[in-house]
Protein backbone atom coordinates (compact mmCIF):
# COMPACT_ATOMS: atom_id res chain seq x y z
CA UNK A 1 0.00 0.00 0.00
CA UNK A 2 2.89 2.58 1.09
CA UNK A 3 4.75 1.68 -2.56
CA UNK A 4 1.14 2.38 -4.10
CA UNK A 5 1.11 5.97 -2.07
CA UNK A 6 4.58 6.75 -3.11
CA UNK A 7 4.10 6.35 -6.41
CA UNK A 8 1.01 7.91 -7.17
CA UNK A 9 2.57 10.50 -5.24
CA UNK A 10 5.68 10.79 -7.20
CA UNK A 11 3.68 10.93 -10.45
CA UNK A 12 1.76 13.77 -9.06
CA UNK A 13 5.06 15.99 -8.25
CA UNK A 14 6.19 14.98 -11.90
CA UNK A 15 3.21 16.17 -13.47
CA UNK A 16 2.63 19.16 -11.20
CA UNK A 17 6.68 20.12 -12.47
CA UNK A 18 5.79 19.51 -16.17
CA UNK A 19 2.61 21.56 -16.12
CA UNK A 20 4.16 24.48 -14.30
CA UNK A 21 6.84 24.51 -16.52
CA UNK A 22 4.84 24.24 -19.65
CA UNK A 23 2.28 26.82 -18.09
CA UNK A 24 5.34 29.31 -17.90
CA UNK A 25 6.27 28.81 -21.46
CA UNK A 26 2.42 29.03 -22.93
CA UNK A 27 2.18 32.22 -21.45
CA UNK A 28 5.39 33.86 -22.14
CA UNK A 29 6.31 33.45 -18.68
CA UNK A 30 9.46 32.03 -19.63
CA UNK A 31 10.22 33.88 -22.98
CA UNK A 32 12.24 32.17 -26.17
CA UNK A 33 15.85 31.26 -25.70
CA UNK A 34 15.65 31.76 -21.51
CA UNK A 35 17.13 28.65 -19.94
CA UNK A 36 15.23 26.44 -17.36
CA UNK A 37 16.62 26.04 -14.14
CA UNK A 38 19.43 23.60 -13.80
CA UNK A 39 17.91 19.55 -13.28
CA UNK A 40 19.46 19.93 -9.58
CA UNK A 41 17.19 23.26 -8.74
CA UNK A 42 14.17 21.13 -10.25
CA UNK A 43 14.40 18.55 -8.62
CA UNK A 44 14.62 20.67 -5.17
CA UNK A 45 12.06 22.60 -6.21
CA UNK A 46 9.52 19.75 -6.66
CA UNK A 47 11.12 17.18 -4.95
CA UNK A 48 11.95 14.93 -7.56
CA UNK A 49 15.11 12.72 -8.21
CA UNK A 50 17.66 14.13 -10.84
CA UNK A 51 16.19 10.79 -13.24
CA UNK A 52 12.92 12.29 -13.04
CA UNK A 53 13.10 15.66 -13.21
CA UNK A 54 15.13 14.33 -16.74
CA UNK A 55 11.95 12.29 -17.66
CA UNK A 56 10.15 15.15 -17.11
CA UNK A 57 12.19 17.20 -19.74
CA UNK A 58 12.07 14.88 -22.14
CA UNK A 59 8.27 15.17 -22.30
CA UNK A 60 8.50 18.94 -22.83
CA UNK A 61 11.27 18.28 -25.40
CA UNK A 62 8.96 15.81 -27.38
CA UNK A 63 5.93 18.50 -27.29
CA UNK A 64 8.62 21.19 -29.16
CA UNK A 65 8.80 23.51 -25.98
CA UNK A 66 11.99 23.06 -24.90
CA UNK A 67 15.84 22.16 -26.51
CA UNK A 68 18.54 20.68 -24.88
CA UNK A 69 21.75 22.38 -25.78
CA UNK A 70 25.08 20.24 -24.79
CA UNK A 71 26.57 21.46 -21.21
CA UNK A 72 24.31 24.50 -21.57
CA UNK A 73 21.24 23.52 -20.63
CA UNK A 74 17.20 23.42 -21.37
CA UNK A 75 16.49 26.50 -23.76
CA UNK A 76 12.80 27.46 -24.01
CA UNK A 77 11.41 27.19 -27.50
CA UNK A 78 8.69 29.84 -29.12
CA UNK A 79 5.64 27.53 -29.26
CA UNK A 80 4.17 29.42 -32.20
CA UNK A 81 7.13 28.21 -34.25
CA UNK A 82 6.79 24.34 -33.89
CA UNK A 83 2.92 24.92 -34.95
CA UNK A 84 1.45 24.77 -32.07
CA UNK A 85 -2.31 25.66 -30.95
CA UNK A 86 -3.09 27.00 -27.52
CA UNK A 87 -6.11 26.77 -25.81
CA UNK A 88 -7.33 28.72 -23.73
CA UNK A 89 -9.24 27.28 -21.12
CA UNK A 90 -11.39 28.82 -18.06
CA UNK A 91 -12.07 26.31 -15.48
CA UNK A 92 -13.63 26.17 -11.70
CA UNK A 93 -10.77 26.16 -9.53
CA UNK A 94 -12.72 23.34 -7.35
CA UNK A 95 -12.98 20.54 -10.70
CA UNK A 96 -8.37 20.30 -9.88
CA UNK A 97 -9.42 18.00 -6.95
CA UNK A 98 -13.53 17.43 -7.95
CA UNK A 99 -12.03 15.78 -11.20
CA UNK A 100 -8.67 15.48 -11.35
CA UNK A 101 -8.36 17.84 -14.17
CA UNK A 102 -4.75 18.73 -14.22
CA UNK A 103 -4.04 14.49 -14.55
CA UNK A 104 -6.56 14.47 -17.44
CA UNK A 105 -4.71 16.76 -19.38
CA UNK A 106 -1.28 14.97 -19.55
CA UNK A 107 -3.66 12.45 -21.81
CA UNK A 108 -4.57 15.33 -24.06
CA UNK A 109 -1.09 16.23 -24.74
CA UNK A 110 0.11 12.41 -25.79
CA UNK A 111 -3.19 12.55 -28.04
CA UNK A 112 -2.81 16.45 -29.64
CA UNK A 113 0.89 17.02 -29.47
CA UNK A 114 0.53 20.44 -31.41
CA UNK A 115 -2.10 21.64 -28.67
CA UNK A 116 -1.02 23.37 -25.61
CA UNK A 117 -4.04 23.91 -23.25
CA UNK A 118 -3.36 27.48 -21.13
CA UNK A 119 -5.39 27.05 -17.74
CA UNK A 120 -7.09 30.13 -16.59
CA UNK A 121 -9.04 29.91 -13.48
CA UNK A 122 -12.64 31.37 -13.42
CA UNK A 123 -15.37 31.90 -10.63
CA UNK A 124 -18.97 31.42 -9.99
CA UNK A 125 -19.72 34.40 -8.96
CA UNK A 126 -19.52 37.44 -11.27
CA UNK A 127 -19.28 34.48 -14.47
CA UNK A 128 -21.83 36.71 -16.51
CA UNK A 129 -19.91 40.04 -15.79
CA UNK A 130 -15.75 38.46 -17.08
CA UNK A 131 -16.60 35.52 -19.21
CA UNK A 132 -18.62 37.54 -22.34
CA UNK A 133 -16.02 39.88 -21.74
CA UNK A 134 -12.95 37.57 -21.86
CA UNK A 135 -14.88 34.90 -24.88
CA UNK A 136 -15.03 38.79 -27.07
CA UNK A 137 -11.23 39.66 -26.29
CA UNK A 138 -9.90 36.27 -27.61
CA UNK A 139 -9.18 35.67 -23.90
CA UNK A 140 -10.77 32.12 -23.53
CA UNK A 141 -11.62 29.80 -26.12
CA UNK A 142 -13.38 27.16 -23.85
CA UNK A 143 -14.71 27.06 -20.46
CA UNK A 144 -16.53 25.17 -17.63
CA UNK A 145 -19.51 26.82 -16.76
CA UNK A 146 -22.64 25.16 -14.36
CA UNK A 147 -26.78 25.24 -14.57
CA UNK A 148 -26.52 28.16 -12.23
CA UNK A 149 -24.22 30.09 -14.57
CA UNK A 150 -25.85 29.11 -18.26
CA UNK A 151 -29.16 30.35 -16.64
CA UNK A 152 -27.81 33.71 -15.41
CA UNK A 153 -26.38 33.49 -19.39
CA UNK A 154 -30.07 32.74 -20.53
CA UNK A 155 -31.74 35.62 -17.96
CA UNK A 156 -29.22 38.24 -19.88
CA UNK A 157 -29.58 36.60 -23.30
CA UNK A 158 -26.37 35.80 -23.79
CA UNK A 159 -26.02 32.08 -24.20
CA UNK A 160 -24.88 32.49 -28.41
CA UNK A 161 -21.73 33.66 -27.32
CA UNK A 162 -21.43 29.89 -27.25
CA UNK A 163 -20.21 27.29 -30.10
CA UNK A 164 -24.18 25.20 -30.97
CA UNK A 165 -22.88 21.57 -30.22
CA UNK A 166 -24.60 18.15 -31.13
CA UNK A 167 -25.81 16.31 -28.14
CA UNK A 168 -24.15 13.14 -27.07
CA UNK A 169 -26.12 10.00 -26.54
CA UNK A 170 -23.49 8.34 -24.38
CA UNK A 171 -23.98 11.18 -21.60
CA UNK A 172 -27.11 10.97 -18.99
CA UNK A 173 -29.88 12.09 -21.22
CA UNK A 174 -31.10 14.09 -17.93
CA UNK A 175 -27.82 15.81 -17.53
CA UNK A 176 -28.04 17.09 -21.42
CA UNK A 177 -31.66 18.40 -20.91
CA UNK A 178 -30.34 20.53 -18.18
CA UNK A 179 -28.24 22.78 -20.77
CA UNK A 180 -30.85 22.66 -23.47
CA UNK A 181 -33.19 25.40 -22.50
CA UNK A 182 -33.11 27.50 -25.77
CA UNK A 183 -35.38 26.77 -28.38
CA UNK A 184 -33.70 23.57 -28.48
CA UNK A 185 -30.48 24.30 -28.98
CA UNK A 186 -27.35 22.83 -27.27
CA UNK A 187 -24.79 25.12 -26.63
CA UNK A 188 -22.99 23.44 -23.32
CA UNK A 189 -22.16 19.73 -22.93
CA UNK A 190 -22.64 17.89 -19.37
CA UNK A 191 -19.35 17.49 -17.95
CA UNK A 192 -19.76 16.05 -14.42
CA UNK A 193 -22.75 16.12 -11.76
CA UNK A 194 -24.69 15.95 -8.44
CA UNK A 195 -27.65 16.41 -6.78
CA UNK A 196 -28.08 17.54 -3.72
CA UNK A 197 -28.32 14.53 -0.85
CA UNK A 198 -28.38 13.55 2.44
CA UNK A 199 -25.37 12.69 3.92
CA UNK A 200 -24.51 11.01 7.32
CA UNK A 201 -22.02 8.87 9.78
CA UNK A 202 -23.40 5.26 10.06
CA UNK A 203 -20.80 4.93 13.07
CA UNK A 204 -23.24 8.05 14.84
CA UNK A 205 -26.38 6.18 13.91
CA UNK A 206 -25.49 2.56 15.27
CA UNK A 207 -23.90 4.04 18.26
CA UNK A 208 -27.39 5.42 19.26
CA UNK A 209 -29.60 2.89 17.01
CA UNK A 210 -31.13 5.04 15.39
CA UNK A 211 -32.43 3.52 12.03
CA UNK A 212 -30.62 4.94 8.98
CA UNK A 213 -32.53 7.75 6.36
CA UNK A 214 -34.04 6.10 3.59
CA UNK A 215 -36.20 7.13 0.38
CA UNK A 216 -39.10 7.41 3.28
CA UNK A 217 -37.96 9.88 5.60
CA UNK A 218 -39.91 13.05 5.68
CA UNK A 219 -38.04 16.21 7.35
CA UNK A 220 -40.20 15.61 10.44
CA UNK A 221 -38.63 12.58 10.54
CA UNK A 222 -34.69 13.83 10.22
CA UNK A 223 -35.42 16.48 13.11
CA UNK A 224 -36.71 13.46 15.41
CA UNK A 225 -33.95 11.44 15.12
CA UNK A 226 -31.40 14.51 14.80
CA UNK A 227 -32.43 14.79 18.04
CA UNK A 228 -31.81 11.44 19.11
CA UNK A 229 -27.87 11.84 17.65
CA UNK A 230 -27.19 14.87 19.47
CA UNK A 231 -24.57 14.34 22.28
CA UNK A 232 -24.36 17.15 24.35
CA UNK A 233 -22.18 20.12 23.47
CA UNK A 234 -19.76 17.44 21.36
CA UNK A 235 -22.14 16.80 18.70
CA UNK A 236 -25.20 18.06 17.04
CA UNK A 237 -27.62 15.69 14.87
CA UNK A 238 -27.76 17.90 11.50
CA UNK A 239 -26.57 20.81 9.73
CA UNK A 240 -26.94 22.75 6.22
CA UNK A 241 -25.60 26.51 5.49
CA UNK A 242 -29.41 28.16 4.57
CA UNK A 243 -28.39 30.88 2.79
CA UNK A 244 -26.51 28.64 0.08
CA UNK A 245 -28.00 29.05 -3.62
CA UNK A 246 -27.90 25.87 -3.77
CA UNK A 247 -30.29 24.98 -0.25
CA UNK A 248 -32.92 27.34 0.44
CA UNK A 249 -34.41 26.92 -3.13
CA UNK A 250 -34.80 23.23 -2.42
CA UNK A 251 -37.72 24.28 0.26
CA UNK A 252 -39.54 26.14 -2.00
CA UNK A 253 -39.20 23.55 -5.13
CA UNK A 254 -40.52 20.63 -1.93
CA UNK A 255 -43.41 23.18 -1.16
CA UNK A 256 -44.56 23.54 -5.02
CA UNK A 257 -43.93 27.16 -4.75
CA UNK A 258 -43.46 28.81 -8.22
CA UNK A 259 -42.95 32.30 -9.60
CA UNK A 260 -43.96 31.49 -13.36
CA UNK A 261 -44.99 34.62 -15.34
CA UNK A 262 -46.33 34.84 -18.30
CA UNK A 263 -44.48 37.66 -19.83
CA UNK A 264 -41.46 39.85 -18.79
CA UNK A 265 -44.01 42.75 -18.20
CA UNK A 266 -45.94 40.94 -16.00
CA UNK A 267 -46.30 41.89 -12.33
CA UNK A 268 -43.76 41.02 -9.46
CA UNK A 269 -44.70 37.65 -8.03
CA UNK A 270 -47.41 36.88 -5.21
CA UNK A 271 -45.07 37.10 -1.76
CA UNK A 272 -48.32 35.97 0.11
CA UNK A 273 -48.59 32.45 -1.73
CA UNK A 274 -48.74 30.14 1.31
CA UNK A 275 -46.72 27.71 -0.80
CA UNK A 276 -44.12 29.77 -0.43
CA UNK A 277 -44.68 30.96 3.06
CA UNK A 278 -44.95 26.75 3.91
CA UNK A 279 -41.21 26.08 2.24
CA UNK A 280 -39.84 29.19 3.62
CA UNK A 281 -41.21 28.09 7.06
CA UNK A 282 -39.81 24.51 6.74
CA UNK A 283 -36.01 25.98 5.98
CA UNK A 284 -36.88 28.28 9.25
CA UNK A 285 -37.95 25.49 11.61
CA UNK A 286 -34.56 23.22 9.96
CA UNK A 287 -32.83 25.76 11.00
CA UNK A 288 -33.39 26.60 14.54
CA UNK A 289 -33.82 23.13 15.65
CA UNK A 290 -32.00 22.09 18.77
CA UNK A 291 -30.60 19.01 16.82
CA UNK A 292 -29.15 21.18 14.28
CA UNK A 293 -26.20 23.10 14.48
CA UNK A 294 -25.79 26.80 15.54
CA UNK A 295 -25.73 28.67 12.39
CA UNK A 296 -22.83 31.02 13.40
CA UNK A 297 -20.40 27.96 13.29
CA UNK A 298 -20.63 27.79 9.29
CA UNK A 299 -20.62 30.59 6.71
CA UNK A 300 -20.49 28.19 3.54
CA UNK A 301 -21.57 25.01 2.34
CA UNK A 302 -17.60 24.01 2.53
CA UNK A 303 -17.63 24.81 6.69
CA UNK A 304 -20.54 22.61 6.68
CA UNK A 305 -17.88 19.69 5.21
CA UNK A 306 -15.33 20.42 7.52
CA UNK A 307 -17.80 20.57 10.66
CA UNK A 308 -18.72 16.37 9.19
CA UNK A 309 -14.97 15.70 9.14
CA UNK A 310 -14.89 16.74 12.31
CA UNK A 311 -17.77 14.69 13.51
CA UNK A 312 -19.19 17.76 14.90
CA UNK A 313 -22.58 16.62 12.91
CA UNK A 314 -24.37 13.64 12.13
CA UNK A 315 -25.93 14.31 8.79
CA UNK A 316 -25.43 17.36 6.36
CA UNK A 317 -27.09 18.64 3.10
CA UNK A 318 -24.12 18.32 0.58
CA UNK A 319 -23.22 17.31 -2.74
CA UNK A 320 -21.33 14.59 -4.85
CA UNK A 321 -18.84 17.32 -5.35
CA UNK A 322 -17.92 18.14 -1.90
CA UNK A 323 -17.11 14.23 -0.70
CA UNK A 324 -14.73 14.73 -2.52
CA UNK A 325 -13.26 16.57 0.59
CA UNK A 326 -13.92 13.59 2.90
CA UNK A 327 -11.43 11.35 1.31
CA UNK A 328 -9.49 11.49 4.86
CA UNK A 329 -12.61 10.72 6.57
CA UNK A 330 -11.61 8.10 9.35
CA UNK A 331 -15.12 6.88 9.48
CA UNK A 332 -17.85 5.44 8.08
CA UNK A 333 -20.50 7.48 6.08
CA UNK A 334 -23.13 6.97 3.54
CA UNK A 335 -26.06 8.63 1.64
CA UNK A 336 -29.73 8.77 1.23
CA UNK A 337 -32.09 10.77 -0.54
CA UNK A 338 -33.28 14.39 0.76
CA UNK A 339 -36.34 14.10 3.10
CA UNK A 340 -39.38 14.70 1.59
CA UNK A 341 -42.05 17.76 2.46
CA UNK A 342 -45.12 17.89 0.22
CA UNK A 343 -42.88 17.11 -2.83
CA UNK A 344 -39.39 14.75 -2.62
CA UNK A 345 -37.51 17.17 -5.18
CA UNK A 346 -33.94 18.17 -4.96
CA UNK A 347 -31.70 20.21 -6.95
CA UNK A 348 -29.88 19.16 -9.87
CA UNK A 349 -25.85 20.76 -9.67
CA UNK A 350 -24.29 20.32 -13.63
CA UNK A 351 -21.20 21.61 -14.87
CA UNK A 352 -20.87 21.39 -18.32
CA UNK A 353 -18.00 22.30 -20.98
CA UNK A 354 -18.98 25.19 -23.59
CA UNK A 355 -16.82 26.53 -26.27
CA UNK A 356 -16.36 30.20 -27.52
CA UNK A 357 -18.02 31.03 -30.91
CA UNK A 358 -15.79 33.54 -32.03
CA UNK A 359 -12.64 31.57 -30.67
CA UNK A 360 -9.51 31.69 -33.07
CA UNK A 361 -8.59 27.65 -31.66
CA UNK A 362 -12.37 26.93 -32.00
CA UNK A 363 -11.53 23.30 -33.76
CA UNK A 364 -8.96 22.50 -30.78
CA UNK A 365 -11.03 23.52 -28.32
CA UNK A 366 -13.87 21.35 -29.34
CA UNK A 367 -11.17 18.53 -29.18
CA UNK A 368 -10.45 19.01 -25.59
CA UNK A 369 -14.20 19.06 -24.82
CA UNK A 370 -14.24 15.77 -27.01
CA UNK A 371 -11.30 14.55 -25.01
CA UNK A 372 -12.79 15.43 -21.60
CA UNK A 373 -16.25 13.54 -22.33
CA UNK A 374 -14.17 10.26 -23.94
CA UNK A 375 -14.85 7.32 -21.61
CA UNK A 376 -11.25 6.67 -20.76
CA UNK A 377 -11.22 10.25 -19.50
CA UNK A 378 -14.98 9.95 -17.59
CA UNK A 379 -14.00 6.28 -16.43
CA UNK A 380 -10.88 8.12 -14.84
CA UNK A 381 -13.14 10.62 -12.67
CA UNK A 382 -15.70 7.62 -11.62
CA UNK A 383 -12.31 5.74 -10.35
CA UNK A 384 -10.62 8.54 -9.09
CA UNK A 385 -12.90 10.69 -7.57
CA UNK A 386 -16.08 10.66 -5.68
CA UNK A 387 -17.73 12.73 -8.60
CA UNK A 388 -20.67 11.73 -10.78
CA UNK A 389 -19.24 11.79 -14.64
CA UNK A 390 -21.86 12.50 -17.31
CA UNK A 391 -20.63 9.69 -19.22
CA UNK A 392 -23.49 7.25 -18.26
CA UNK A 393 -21.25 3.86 -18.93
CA UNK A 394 -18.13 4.97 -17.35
CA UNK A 395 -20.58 6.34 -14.44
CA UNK A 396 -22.10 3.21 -13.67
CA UNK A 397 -18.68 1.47 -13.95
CA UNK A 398 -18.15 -1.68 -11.07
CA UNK A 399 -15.24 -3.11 -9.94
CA UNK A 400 -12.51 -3.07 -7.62
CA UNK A 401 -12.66 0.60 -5.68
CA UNK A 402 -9.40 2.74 -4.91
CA UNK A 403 -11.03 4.76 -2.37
CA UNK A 404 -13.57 4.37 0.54
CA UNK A 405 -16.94 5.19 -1.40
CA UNK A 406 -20.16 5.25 0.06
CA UNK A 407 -22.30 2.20 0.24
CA UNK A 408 -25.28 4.02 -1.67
CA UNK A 409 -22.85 5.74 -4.03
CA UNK A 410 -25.04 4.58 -7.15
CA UNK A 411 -28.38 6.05 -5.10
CA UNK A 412 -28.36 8.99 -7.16
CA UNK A 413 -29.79 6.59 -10.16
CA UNK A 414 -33.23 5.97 -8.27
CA UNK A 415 -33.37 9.40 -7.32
CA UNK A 416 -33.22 10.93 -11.10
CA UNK A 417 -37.40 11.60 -11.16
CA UNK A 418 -37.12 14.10 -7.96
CA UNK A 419 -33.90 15.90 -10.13
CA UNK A 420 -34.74 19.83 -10.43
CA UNK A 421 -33.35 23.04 -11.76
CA UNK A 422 -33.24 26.98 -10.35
CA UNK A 423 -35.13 27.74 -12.93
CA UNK A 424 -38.29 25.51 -11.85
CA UNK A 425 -39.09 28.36 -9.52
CA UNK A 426 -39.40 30.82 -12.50
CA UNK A 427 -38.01 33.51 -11.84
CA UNK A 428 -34.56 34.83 -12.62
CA UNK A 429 -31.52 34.17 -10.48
CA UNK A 430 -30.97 38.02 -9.98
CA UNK A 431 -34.19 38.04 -8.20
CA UNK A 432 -33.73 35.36 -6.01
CA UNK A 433 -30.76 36.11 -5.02
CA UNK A 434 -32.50 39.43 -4.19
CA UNK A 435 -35.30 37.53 -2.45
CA UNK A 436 -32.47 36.10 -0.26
CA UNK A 437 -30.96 38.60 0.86
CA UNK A 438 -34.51 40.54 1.92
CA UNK A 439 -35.16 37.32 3.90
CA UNK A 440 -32.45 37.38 5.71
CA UNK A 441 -34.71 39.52 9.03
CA UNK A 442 -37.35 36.50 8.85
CA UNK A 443 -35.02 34.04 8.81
CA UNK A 444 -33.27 35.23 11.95
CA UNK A 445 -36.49 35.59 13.40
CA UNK A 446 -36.77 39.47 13.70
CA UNK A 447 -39.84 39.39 10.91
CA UNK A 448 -43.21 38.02 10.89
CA UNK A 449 -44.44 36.86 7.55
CA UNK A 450 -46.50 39.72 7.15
CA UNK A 451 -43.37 42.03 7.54
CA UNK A 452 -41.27 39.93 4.83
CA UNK A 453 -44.12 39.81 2.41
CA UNK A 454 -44.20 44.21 2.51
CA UNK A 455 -40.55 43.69 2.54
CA UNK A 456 -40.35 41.60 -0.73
CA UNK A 457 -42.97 43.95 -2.74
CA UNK A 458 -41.10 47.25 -1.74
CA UNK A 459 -37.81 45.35 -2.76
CA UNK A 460 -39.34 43.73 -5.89
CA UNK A 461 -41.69 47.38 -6.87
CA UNK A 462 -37.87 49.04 -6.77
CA UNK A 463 -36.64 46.77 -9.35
């Protein structure tokens, strides 16, 4: 097991060394005709023997990057001249250790030798304000984007910045339909996914006997026996981070709440629906349940993780995505579906791959996203990661595991029917991020309903 450890380890520092360096000489960071650092300062540098800081080399000497020049040294080459292409890629910082994507790309370059892919790291927040912007300035030529993001493109009409693609029948059909919201027309391709779940500590819930969350459980029924699994001040029985995009919604799709309007003219939604009033309650009670964690101790859905780790919580709202951050777990854990109100929904979380219309490398960038939706490359995430791939085959993949995974990993499957999407509630993510925020006094339980409905209308009659 350690030789397994050491290895994969080794290969990692390799590969993190080639990248850098080949990062540096993409973008000009390392000019034509500068020398590398000597193989000895290398091999300090990433910890690496002399032998494979040399293997290393000879990669970047094979892709036309680098020369050797006898007893000089390693002279960087101009990229342009040995006909190469660079893409430009944006990408979620999160998908480096939600997918592996640095690792994937070492199997581009052995594939496209004459394409050198420049990693630029993007954010979720603010995508609709940089990314039109960069896609128009030739600054990106492909990028990751999610649901959240391609609606906030669709709300501000902007989705044919992006390259029309034809859908692929070996990805979950349902993952597809989730980017094809315009007229028809694909423009993003499913890349990896989750919905939202339930997960919790089995070693919690046989320590108390308390029978495990099934398809059956209704929230009544996770705030009975949250109570049951709290221990004191060492342990509460649930958490969740309410103010998440990605959590309170879920009430309001369980509660059949909807905002649909028939035209953009139309007037600003009914605040007094009691559907709305009934899922907005629900995420209220959730909260400020003794079983459940104080809400100061988390300010993100990622402190909510970390709090699990810790053991500091029995069960948490979280994703496919984030157990991806309980690889060091030293316990046992598993997953079930959301509890149910008067509708078992959940949210849908997709990150798909889109390509820039007006991109100069448009026919190398639609090779990567080729590349990055192959089933070697999707079979690599389901083994290596604790993310859902959007390859269905390599998804539903079985044999021997290389990591603890969860014994109702595959759950998600039986689950697909209660999959939904932001935009279910109908109205635009700008105004429910606004309805958040105006929330916020009834929530923390300095608002009666009445007060948050005048609230909303002032807030909404603004505009």
């Amino acid at each position: 097991m350690d030789n397994k450890v050491s290895r994969k380890t080794f290969r990692h520092r390799l590969g993190e060394m080639v990248s850098a360096l080949r990062e540096d000489i993409i973008t000009g960071r390392r000019p034509p005709g500068d020398y590398l650092p000597s193989e000895l300062t290398l091999a300090e540098q990433f910890s690496l023997s002399k032998n494979s800081v040399r293997q290393g080399l000879e990669q970047l000497v094979g892709e036309s990057l680098i020369e050797k020049v006898p007893r000089v040294g390693n002279r960087v080459r101009d990229p342009n001249e040995a006909g190469t292409i660079t893409v430009r890629f944006g990408y979620y910082a999160s998908m480096l250790h939600e997918t592996n994507l640095q690792e994937m790309l070492e199997g581009f370059y052995k594939l496209h030798p004459h394409i050198r892919v420049q990693m630029v790291p993007i954010y979720y927040s603010g995508f609709l304000e940089t990314v039109p912007e960069y896609f128009e300035n030739g600054l990106l030529d492909a990028v990751t984007i999610n649901n959240h993001n391609y609606q906030h493109c669709l709300d501000g009409g902007r989705e044919r910045i992006f390259e029309p693609m034809e859908e692929n029948k070996e990805l979950y059909p349902f993952l597809t339909r989730a980017f094809k919201r315009s007229g028809g027309e694909l423009h993003v391709q499913p890349f990896v996914a989750s919905p939202v779940v339930l997960c919790y500590n089995k070693e919690h819930f046989e320590e108390r006997g308390v029978p495990e969350p099934d398809s059956s459980w209704t929230w009544d029924d996770l705030l009975s026996h949250s109570a049951a699994l709290r221990d004191g001040r060492e342990r509460y029985g649930f958490h969740f981070h309410l103010l998440s995009g990605n959590r309170w919604p879920i009430f309001l799709l369980q509660s059949g709440a909807s905002f649909r309007r028939d035209d953009l003219g139309a007037p600003p939604p009914d605040f007094g629906d009691d559907r709305l009033w009934d899922g907005l309650e629900l995420g209220r009670r959730l909260h400020y349940d003794p079983g459940t964690l104080p809400a100061f101790l988390s300010e993100t859905d990622s402190d909510t993780e970390s709090l699990f780790l810790q053991q500091k919580v029995s069960m948490m709202m979280t994703t496919y995505y984030s157990l991806n951050s309980l690889k060091a777990a030293g316990f046992r854990y598993d997953l079930a579906p959301l509890p149910a109100h008067r509708n078992a929904k959940t949210l849908l979380l997709s990150i798909g791959l889109a390509v820039n219309k007006a991109s100069k490398a448009k026919d190398a960038a639609m090779a990567l996203v080729r590349y990055l939706l192959s089933y070697d490359v999707q079979l690599g995430i389901r083994r290596g990661t604790l993310t859902i791939p959007s390859h269905k085959k390599a998804a539903e993949w079985q044999g021997k595991e290389a990591m603890y995974r969860p014994p109702h990993f595959h759950m998600y499957r039986d689950i697909v029917p209660t999959f939904a999407h932001i935009a279910d509630l109908g109205l635009p993510l700008k105004e429910l991020e606004r309805m958040r925020n105006e929330l916020k006094l009834y929530w923390s339980n300095m608002e009666s309903r009445e007060q948050a409905i005048e609230r909303l209308r002032i807030a909404f009659e603004r505009g």
